[in-house]
C-alpha atoms as a PDB file:
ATOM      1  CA  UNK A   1      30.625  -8.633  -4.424  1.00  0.00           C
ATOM      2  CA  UNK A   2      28.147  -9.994  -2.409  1.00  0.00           C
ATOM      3  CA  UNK A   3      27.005  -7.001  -1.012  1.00  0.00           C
ATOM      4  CA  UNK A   4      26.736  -5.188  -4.228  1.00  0.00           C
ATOM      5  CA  UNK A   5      24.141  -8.317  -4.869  1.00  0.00           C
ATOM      6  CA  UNK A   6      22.265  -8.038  -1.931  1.00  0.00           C
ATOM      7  CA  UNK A   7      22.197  -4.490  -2.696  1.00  0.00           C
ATOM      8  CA  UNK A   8      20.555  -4.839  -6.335  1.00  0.00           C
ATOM      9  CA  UNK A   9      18.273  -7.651  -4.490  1.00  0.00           C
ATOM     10  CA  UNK A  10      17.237  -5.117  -2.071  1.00  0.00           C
ATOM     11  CA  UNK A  11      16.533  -2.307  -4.620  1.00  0.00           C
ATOM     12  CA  UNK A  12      14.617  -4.769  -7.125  1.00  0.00           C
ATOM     13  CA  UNK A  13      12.658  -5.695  -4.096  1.00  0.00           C
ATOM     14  CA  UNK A  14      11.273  -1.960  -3.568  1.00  0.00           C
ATOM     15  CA  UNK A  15      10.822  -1.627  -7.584  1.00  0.00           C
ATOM     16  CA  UNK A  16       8.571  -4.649  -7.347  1.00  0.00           C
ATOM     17  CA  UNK A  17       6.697  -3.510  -4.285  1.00  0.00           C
ATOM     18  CA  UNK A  18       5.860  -0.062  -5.734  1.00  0.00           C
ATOM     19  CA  UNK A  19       2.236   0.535  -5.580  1.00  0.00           C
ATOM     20  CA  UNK A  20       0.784   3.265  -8.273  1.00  0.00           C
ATOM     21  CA  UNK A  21      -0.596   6.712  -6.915  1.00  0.00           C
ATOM     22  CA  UNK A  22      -3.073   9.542  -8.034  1.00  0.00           C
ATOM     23  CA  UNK A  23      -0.161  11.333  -9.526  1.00  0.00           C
ATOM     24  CA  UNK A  24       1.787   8.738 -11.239  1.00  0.00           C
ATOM     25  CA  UNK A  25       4.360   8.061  -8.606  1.00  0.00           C
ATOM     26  CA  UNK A  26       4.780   4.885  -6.400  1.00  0.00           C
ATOM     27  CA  UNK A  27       3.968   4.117  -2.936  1.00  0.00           C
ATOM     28  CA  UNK A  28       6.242   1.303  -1.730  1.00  0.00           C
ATOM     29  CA  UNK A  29       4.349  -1.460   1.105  1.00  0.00           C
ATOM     30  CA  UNK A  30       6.131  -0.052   3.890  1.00  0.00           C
ATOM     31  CA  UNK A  31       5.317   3.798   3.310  1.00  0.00           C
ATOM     32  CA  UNK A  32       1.627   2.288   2.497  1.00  0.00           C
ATOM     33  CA  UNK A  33       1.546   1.199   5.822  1.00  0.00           C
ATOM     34  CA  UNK A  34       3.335   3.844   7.728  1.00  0.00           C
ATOM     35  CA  UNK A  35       0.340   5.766   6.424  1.00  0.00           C
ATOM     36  CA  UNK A  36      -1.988   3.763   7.783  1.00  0.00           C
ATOM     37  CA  UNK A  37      -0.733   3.663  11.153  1.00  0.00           C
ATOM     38  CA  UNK A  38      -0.577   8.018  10.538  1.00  0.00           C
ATOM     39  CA  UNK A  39      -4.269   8.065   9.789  1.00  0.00           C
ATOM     40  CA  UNK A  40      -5.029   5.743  13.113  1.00  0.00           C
ATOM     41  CA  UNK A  41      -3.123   8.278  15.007  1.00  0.00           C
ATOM     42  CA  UNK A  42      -4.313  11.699  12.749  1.00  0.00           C
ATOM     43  CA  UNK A  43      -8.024  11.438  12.987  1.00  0.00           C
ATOM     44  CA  UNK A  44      -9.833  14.097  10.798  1.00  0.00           C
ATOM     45  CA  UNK A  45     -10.097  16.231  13.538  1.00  0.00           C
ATOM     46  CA  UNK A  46      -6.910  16.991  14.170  1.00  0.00           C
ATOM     47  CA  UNK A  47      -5.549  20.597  12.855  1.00  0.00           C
ATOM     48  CA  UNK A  48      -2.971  20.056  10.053  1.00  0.00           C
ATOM     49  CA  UNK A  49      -3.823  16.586   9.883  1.00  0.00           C
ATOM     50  CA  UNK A  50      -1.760  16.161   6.334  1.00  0.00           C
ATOM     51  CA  UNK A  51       0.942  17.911   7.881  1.00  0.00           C
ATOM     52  CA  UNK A  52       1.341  15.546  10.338  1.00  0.00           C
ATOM     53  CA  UNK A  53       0.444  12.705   8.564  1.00  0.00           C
ATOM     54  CA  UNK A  54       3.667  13.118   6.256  1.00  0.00           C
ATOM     55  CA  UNK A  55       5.782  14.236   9.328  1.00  0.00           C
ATOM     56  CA  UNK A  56       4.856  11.048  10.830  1.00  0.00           C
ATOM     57  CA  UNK A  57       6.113   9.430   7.398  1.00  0.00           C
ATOM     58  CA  UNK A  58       9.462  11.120   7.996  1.00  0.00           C
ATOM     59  CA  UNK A  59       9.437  13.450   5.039  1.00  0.00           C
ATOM     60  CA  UNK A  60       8.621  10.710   2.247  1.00  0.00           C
ATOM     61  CA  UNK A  61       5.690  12.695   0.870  1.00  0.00           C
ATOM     62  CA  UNK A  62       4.478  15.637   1.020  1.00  0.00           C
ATOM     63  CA  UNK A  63       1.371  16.757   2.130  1.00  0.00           C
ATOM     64  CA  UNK A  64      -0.609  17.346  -0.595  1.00  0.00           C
ATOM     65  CA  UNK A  65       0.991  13.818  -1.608  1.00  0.00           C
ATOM     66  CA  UNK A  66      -0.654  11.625   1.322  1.00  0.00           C
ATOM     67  CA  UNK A  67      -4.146  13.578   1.192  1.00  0.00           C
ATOM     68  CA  UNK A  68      -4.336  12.700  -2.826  1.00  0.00           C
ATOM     69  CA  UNK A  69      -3.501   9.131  -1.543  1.00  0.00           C
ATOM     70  CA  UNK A  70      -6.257   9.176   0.730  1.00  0.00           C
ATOM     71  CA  UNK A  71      -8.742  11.011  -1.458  1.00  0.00           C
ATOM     72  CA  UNK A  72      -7.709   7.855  -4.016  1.00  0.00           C
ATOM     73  CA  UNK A  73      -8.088   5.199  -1.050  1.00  0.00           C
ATOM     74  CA  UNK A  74     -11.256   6.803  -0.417  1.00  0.00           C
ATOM     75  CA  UNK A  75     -12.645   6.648  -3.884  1.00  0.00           C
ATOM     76  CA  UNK A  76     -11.672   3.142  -4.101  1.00  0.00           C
ATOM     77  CA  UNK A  77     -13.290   1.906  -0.934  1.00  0.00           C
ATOM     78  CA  UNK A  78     -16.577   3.934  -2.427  1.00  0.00           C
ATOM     79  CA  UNK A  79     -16.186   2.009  -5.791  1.00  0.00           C
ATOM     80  CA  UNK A  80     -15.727  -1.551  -3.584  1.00  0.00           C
ATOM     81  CA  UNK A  81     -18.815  -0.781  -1.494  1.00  0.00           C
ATOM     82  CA  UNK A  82     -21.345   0.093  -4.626  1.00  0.00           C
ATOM     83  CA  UNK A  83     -20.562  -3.079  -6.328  1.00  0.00           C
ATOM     84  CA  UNK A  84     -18.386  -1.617  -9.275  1.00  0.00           C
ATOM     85  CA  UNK A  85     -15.579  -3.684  -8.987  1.00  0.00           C
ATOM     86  CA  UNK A  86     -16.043  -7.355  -8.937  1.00  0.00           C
ATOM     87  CA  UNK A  87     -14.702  -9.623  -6.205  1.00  0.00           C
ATOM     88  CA  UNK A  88     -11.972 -11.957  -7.816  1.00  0.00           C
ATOM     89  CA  UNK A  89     -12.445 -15.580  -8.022  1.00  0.00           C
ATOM     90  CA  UNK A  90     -10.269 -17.406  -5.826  1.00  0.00           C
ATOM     91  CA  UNK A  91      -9.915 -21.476  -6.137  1.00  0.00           C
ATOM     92  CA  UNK A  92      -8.460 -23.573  -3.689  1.00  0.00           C
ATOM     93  CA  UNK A  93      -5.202 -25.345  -4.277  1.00  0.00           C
ATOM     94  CA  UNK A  94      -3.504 -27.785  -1.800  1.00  0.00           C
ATOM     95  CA  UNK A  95       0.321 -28.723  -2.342  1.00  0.00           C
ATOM     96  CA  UNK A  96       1.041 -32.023  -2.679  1.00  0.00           C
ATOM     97  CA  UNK A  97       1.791 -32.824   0.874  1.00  0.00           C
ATOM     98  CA  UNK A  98      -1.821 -32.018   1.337  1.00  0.00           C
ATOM     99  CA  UNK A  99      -0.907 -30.689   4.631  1.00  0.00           C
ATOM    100  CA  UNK A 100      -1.516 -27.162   3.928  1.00  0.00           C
ATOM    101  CA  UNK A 101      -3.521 -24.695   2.091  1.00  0.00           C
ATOM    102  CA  UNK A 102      -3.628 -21.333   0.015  1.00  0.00           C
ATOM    103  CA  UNK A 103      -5.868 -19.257  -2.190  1.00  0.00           C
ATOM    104  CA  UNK A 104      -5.038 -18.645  -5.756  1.00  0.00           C
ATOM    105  CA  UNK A 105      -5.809 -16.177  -7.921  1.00  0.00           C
ATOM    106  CA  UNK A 106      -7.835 -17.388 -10.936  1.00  0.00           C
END
């Protein structure tokens, strides 16, 4: 029983850490960041750079899958740097212990 549990805790974790992509699917933290370390090691001048970038990913995606991702990263970086999308407002809330600090999303 309790490793049926941890089982359904495990899966709920990688439904809740799905991030959306350009073609309706999910990109879960950890393949987000295997493809980031792919794209520090495929620079855009390496030949069959998508290729390898979802080699590198062990098979997750597909290539057309991680070049629409980065097309999409792209356009969002683009959309940060112009101004069109507003920085959040973050206040700062101590715990009672006063001892430490974090940022929270207003």
């Amino acid at each position: 029983m309790a490793s049926a549990a941890a089982g359904s805790s495990k899966q709920q974790q990688q439904v809740t850490t799905m991030l959306p992509s350009s073609r309706g699917g999910g990109w879960t933290q950890r393949q987000n960041k295997q493809f980031e370390c792919a794209l520090a090691v495929y620079d855009r001048e390496t030949p069959d750079r998508w290729h390898n970038v979802a080699r590198y990913m062990g098979g997750a995606k597909s290539a057309d899958e991680v070049r629409r991702h980065f097309e999409q990263l792209v356009e969002d970086v683009a959309r940060i740097e112009s101004g069109r999308v507003p920085f959040p407002r973050y206040a700062a809330a101590g715990l009672d212990d006063g001892r430490s600090r974090y940022l929270k999303f207003q």
